[in-house]
PDB file of N, CA and C in Angstrom:
ATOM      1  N   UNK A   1      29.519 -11.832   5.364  1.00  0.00           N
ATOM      2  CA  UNK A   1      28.245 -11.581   6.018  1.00  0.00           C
ATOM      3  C   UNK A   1      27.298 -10.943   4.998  1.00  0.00           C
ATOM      4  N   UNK A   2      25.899 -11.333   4.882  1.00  0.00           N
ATOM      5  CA  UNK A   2      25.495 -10.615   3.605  1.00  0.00           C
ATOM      6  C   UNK A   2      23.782 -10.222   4.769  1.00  0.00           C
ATOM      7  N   UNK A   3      23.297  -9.726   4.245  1.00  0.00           N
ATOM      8  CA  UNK A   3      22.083  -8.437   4.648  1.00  0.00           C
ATOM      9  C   UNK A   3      20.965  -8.880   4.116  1.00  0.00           C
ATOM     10  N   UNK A   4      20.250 -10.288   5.299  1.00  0.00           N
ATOM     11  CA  UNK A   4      18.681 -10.110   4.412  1.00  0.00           C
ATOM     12  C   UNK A   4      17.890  -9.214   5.442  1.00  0.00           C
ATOM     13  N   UNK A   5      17.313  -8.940   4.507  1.00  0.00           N
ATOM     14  CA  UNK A   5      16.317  -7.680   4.747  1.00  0.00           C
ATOM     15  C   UNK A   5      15.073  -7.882   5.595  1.00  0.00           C
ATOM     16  N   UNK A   6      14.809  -9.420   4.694  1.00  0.00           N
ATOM     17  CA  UNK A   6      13.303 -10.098   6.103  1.00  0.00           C
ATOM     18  C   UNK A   6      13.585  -9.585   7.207  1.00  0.00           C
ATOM     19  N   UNK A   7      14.871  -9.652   7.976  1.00  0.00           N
ATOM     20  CA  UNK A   7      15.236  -9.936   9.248  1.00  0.00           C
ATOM     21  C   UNK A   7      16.005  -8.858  10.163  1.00  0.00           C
ATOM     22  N   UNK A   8      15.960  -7.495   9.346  1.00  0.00           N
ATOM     23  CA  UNK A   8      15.927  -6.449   9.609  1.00  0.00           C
ATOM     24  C   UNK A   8      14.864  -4.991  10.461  1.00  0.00           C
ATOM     25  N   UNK A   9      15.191  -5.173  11.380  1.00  0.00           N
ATOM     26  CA  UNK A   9      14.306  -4.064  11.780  1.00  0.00           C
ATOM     27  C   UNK A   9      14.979  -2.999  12.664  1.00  0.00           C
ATOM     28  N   UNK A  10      14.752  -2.159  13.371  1.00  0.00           N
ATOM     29  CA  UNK A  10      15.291  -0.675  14.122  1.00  0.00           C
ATOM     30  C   UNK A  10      16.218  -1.279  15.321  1.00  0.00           C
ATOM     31  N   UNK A  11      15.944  -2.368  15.713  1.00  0.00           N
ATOM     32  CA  UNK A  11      17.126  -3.104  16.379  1.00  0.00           C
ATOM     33  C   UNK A  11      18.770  -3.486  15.656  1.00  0.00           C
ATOM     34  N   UNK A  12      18.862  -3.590  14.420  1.00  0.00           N
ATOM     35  CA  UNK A  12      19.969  -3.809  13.357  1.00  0.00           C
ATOM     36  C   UNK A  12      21.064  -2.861  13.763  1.00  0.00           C
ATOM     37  N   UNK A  13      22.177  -3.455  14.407  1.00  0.00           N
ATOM     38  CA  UNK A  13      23.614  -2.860  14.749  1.00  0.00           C
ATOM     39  C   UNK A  13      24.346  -2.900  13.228  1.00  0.00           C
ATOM     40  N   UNK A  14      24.745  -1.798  13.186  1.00  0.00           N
ATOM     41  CA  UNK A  14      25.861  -1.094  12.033  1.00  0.00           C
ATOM     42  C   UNK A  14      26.459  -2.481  11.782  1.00  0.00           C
ATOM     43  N   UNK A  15      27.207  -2.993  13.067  1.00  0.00           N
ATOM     44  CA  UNK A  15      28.111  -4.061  12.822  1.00  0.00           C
ATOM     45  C   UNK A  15      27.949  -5.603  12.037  1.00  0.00           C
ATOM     46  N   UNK A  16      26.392  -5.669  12.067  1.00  0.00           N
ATOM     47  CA  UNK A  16      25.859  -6.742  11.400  1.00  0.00           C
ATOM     48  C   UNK A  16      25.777  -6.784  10.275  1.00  0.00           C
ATOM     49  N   UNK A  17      25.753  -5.328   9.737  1.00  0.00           N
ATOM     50  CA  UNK A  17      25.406  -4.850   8.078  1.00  0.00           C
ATOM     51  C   UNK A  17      26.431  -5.504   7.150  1.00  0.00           C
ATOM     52  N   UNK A  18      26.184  -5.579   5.971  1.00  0.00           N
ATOM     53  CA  UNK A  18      27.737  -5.813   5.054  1.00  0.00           C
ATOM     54  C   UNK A  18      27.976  -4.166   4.799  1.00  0.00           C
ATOM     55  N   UNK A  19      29.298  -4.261   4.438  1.00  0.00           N
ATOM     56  CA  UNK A  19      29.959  -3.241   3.805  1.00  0.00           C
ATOM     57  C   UNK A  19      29.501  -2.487   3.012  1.00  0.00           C
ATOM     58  N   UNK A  20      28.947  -1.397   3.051  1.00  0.00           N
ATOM     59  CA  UNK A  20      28.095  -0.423   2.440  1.00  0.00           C
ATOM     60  C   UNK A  20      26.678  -0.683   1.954  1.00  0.00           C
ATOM     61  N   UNK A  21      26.390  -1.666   3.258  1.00  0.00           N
ATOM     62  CA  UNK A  21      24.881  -2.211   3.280  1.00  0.00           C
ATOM     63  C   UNK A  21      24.133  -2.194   2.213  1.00  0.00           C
ATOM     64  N   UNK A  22      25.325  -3.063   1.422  1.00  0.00           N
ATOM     65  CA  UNK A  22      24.755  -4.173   0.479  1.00  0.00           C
ATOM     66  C   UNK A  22      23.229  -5.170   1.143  1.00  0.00           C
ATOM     67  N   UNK A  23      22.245  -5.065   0.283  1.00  0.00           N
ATOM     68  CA  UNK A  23      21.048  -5.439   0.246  1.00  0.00           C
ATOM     69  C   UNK A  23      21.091  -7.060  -0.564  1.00  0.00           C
ATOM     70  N   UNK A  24      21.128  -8.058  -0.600  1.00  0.00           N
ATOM     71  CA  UNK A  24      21.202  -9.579  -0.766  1.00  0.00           C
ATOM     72  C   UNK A  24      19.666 -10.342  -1.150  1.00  0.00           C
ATOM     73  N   UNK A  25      19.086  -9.650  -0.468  1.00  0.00           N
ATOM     74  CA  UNK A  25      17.654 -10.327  -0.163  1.00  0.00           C
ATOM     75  C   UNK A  25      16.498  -9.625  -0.527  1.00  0.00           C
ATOM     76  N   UNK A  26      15.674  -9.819  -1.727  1.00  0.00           N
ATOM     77  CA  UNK A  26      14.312  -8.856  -2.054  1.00  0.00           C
ATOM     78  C   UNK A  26      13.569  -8.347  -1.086  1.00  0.00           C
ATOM     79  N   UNK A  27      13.194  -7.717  -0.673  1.00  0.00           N
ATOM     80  CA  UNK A  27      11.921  -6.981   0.124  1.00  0.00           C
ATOM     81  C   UNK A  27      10.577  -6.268  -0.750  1.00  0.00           C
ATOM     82  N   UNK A  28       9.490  -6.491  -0.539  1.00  0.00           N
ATOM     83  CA  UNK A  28       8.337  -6.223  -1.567  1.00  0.00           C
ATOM     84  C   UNK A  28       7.582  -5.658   0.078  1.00  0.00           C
ATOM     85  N   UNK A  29       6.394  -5.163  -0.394  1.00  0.00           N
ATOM     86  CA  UNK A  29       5.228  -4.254   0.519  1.00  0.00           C
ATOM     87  C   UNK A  29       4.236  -5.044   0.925  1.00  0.00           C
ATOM     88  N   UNK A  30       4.512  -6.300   0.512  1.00  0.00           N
ATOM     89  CA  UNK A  30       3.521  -7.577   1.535  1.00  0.00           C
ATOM     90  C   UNK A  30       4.401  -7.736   2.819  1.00  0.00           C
ATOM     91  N   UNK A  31       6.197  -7.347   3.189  1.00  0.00           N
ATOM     92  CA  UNK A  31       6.478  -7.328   4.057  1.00  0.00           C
ATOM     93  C   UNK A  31       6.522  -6.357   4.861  1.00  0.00           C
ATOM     94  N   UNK A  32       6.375  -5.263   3.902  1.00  0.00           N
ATOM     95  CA  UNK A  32       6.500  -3.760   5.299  1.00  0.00           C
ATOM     96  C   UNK A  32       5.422  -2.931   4.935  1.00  0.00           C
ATOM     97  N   UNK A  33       5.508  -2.545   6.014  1.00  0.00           N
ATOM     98  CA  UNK A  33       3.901  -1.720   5.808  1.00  0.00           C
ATOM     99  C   UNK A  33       4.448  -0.193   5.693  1.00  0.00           C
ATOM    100  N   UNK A  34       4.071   0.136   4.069  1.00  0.00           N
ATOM    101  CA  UNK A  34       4.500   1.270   3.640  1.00  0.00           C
ATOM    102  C   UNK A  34       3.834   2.192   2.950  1.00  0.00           C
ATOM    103  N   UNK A  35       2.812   2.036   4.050  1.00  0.00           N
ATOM    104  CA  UNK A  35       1.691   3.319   3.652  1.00  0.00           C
ATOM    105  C   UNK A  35       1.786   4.421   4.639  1.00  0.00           C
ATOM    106  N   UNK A  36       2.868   3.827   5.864  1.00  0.00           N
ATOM    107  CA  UNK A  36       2.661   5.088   6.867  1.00  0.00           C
ATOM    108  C   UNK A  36       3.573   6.907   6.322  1.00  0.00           C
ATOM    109  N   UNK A  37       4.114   6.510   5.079  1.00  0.00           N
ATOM    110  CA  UNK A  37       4.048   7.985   4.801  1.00  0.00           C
ATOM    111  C   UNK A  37       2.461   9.065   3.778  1.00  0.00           C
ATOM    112  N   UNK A  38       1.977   8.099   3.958  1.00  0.00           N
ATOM    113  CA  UNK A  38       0.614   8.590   2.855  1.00  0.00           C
ATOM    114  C   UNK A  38       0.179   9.945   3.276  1.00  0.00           C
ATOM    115  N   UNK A  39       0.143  11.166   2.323  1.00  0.00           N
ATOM    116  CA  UNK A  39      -0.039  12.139   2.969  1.00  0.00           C
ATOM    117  C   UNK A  39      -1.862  12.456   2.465  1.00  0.00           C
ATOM    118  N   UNK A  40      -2.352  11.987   1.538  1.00  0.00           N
ATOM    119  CA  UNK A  40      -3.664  12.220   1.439  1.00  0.00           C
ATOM    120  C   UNK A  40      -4.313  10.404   1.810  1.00  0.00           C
ATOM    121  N   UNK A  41      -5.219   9.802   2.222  1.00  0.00           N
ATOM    122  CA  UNK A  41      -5.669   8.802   2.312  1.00  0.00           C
ATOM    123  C   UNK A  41      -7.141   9.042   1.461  1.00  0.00           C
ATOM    124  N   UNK A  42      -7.347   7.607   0.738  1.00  0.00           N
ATOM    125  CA  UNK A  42      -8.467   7.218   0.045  1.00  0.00           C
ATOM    126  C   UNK A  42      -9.555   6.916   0.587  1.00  0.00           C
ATOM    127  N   UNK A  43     -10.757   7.239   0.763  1.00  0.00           N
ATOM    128  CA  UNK A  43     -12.011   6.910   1.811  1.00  0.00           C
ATOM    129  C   UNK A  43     -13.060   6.220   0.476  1.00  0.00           C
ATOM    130  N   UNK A  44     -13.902   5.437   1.060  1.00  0.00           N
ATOM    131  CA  UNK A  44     -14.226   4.346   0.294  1.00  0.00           C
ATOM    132  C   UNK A  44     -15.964   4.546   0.882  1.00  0.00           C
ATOM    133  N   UNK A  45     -16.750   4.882  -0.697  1.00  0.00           N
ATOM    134  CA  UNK A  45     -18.192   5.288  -0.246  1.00  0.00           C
ATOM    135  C   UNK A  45     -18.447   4.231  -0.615  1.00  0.00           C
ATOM    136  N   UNK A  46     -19.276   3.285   0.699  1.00  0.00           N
ATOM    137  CA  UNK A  46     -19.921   1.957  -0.149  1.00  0.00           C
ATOM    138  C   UNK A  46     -21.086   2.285  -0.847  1.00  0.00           C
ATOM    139  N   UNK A  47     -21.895   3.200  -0.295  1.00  0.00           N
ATOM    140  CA  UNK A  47     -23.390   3.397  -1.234  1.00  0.00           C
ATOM    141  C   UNK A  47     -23.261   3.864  -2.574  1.00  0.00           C
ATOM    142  N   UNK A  48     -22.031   4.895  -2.539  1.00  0.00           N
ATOM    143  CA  UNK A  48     -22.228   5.129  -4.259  1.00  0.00           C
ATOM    144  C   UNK A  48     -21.063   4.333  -5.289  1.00  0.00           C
ATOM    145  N   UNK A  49     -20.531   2.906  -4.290  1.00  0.00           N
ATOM    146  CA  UNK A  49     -19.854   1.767  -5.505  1.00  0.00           C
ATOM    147  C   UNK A  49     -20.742   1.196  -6.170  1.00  0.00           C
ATOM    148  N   UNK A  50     -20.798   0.671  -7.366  1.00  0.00           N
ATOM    149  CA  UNK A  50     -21.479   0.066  -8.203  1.00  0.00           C
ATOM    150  C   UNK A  50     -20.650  -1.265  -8.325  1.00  0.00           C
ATOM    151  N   UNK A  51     -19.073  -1.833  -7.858  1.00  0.00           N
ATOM    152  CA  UNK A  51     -18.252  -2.715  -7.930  1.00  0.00           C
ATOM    153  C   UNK A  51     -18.393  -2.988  -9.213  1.00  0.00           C
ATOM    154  N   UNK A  52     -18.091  -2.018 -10.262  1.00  0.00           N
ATOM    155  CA  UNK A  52     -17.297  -2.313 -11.629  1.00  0.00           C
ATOM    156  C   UNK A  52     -15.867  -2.493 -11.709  1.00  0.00           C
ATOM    157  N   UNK A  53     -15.180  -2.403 -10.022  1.00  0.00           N
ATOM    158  CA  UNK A  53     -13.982  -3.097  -9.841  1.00  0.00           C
ATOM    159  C   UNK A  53     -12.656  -2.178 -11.141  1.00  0.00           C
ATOM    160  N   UNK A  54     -13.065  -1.208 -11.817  1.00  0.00           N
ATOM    161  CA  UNK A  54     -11.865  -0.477 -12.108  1.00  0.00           C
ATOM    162  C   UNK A  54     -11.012   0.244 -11.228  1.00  0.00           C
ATOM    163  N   UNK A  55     -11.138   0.580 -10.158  1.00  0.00           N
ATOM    164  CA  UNK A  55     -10.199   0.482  -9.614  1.00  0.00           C
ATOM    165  C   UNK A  55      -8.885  -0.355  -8.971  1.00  0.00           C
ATOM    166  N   UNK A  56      -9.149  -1.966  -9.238  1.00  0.00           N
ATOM    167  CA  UNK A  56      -8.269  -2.693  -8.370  1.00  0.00           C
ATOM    168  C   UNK A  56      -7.145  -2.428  -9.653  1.00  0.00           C
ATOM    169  N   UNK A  57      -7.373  -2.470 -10.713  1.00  0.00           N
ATOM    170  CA  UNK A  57      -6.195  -2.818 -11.070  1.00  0.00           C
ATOM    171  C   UNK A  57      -5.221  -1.829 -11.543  1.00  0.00           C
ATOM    172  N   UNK A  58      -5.867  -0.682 -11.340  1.00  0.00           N
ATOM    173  CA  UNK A  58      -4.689   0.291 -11.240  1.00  0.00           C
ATOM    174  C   UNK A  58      -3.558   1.043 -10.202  1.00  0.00           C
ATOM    175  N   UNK A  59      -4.433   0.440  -9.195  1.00  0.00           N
ATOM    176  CA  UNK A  59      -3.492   0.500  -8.389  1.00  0.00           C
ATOM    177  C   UNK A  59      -2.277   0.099  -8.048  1.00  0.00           C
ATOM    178  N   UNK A  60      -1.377   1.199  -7.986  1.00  0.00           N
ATOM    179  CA  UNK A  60      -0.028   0.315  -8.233  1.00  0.00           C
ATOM    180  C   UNK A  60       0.613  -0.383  -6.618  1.00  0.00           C
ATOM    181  N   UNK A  61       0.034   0.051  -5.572  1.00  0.00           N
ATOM    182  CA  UNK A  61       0.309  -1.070  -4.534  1.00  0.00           C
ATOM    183  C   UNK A  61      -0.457  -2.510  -4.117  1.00  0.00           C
ATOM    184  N   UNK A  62      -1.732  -2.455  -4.954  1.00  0.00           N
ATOM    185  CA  UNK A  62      -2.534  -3.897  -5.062  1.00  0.00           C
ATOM    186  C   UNK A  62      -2.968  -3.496  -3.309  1.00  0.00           C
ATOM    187  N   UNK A  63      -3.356  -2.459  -3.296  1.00  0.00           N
ATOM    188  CA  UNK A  63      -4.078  -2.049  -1.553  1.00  0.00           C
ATOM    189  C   UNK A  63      -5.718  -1.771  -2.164  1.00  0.00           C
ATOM    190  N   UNK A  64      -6.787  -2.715  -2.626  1.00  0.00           N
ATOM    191  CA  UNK A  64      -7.670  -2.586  -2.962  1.00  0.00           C
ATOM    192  C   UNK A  64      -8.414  -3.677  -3.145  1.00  0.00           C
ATOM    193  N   UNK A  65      -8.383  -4.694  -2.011  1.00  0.00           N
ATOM    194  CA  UNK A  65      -8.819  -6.435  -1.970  1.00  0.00           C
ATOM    195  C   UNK A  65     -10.186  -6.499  -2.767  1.00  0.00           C
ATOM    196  N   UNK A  66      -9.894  -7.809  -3.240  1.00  0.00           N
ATOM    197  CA  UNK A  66     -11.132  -8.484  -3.506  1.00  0.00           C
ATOM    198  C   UNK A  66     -11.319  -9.085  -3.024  1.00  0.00           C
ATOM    199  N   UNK A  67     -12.819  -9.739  -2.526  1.00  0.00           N
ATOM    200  CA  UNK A  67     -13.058 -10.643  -1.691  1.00  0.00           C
ATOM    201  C   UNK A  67     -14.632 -11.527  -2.536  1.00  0.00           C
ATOM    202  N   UNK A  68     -14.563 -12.526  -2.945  1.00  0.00           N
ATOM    203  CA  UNK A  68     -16.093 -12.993  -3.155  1.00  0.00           C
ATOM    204  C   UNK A  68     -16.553 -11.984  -4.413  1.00  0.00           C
ATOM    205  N   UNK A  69     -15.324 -11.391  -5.171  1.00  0.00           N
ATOM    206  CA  UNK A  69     -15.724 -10.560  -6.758  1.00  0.00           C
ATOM    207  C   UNK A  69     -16.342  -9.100  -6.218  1.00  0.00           C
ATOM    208  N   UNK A  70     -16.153  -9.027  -5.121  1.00  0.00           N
ATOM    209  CA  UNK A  70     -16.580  -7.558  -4.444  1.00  0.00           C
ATOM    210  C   UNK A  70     -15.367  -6.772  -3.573  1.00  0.00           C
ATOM    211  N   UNK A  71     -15.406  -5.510  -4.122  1.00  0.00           N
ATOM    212  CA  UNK A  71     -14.170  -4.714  -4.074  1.00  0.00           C
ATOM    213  C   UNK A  71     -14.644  -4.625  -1.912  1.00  0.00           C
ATOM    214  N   UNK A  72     -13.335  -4.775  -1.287  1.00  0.00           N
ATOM    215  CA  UNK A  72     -13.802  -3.925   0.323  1.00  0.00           C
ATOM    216  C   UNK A  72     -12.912  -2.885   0.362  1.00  0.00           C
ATOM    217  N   UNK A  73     -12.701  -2.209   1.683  1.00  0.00           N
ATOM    218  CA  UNK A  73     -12.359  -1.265   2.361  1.00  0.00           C
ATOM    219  C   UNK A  73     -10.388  -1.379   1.386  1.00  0.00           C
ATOM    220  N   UNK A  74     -10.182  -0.155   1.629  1.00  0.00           N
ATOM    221  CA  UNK A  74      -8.270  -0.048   1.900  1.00  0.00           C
ATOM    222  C   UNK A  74      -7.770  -1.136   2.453  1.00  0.00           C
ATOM    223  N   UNK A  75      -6.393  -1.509   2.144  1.00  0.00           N
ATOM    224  CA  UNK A  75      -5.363  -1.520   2.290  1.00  0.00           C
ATOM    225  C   UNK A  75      -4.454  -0.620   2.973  1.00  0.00           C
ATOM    226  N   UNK A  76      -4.691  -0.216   4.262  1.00  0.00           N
ATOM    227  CA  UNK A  76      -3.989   1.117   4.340  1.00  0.00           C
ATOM    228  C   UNK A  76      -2.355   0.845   4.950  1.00  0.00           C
ATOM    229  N   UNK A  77      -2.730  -0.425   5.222  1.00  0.00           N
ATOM    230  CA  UNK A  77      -0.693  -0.947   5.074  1.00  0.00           C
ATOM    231  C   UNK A  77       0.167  -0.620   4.369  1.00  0.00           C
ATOM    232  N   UNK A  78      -0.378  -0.395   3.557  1.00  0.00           N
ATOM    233  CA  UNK A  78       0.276  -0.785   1.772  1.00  0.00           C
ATOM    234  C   UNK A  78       0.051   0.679   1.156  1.00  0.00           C
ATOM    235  N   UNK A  79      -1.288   0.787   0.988  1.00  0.00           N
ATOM    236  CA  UNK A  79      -1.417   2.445   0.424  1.00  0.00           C
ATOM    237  C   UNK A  79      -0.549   3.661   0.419  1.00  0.00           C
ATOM    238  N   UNK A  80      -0.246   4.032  -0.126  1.00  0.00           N
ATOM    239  CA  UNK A  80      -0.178   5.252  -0.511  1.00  0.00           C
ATOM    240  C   UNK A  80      -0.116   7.044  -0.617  1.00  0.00           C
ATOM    241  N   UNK A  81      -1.585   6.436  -1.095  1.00  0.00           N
ATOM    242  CA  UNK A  81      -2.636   7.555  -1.337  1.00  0.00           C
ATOM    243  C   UNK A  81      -2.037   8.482  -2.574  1.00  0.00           C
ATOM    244  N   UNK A  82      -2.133   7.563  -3.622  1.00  0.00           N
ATOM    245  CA  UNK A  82      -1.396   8.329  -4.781  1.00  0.00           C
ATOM    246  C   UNK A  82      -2.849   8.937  -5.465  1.00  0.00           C
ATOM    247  N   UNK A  83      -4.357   8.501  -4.861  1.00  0.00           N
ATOM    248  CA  UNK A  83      -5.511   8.987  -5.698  1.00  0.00           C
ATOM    249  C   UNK A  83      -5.841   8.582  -7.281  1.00  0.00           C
ATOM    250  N   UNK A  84      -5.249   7.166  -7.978  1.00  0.00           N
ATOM    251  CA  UNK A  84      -5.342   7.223  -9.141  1.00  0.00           C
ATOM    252  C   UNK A  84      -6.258   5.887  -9.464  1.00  0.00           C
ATOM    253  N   UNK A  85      -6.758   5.746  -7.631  1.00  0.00           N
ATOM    254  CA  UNK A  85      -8.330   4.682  -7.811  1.00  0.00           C
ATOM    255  C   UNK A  85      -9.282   5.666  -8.170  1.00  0.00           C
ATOM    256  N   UNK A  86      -8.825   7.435  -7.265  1.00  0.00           N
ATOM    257  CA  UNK A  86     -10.492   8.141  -7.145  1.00  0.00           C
ATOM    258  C   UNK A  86     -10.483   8.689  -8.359  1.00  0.00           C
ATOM    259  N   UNK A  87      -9.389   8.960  -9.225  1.00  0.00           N
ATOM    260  CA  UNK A  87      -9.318   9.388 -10.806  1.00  0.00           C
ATOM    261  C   UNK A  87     -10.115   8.833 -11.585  1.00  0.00           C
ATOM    262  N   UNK A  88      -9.683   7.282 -11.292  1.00  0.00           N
ATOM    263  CA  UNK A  88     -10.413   6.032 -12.393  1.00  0.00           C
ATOM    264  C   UNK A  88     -12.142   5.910 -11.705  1.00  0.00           C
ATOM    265  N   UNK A  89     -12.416   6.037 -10.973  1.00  0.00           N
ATOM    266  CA  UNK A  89     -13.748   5.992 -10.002  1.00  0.00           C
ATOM    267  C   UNK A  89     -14.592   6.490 -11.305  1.00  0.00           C
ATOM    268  N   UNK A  90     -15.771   6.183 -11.618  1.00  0.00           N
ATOM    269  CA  UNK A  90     -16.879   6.140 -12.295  1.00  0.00           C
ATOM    270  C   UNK A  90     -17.901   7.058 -11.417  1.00  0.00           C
ATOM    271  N   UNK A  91     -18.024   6.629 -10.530  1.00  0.00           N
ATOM    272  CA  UNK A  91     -19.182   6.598  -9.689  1.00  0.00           C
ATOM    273  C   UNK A  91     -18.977   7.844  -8.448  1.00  0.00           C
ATOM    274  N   UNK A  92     -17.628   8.435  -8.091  1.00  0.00           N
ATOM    275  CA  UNK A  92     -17.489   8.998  -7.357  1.00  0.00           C
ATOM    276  C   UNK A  92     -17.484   8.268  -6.048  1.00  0.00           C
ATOM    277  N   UNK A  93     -17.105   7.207  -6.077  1.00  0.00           N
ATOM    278  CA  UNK A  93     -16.859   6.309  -4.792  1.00  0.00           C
ATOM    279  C   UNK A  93     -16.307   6.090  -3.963  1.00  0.00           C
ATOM    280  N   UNK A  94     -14.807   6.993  -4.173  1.00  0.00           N
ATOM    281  CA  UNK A  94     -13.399   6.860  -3.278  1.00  0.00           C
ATOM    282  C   UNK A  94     -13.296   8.469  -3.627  1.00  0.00           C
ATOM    283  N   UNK A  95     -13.007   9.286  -2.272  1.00  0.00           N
ATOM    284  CA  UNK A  95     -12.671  10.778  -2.413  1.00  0.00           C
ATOM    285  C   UNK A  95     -11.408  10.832  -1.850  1.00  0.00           C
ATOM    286  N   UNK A  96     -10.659  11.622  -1.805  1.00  0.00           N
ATOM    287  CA  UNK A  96      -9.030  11.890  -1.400  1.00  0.00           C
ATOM    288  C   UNK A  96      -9.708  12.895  -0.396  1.00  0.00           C
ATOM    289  N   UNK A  97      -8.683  12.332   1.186  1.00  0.00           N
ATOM    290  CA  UNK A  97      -8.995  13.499   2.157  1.00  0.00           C
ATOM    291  C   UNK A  97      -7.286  13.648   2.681  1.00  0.00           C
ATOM    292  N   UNK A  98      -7.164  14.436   3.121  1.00  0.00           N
ATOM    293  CA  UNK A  98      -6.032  14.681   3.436  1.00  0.00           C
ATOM    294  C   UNK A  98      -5.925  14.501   5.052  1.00  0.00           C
ATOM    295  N   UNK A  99      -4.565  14.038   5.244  1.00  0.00           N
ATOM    296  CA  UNK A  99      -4.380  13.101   6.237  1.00  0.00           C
ATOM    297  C   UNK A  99      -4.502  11.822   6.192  1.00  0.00           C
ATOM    298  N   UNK A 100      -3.616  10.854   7.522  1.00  0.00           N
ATOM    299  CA  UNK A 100      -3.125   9.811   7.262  1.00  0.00           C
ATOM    300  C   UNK A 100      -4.160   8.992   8.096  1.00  0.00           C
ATOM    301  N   UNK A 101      -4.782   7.993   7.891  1.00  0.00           N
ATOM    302  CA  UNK A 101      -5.890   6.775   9.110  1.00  0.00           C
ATOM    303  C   UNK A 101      -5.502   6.411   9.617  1.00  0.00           C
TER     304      UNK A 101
END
């Protein structure tokens, strides 16, 4: 019996598991939404973005869409809130507030 993970959720009996729940099957953060431990969240000022877009790519959960070459809102599925968009921020555009959205 081997353990994919897709197909895992809070319903999963012990008995289904393999033997020291051996993991078989990749799982990545396009499948689970693993921002609900974020203890500071990122807030997103549209008036003072300039969309010089340094923030998308440092983000290390890719929770910072592009759409049409223009940065939008969170990802807050996915996020974090590690703050190292509002670090890279130029413009003062994304502030860290504490608490989760």
């Amino acid at each position: 019996m081997k353990t994919d993970i897709s197909k895992q959720g809070l319903d999963v009996k012990w008995q289904d598991m393999t033997l020291g729940a051996s993991v078989v099957s990749a799982g990545g953060s396009t499948q689970f939404n693993t921002g609900e431990w974020r203890v500071d969240t990122p807030v997103y000022l549209v008036d003072q973005c300039k969309q010089c877009l340094l923030c998308v790519p440092v983000c290390p959960d890719s929770s910072i869409p592009v759409v049409k070459g223009k940065r939008t809102d969170f990802d807050f599925d996915h996020c974090k809130g590690c703050g190292i968009c509002a670090k890279v921020c130029p413009f003062g555009a994304i502030e860290m507030r504490r608490g989760v959205k």
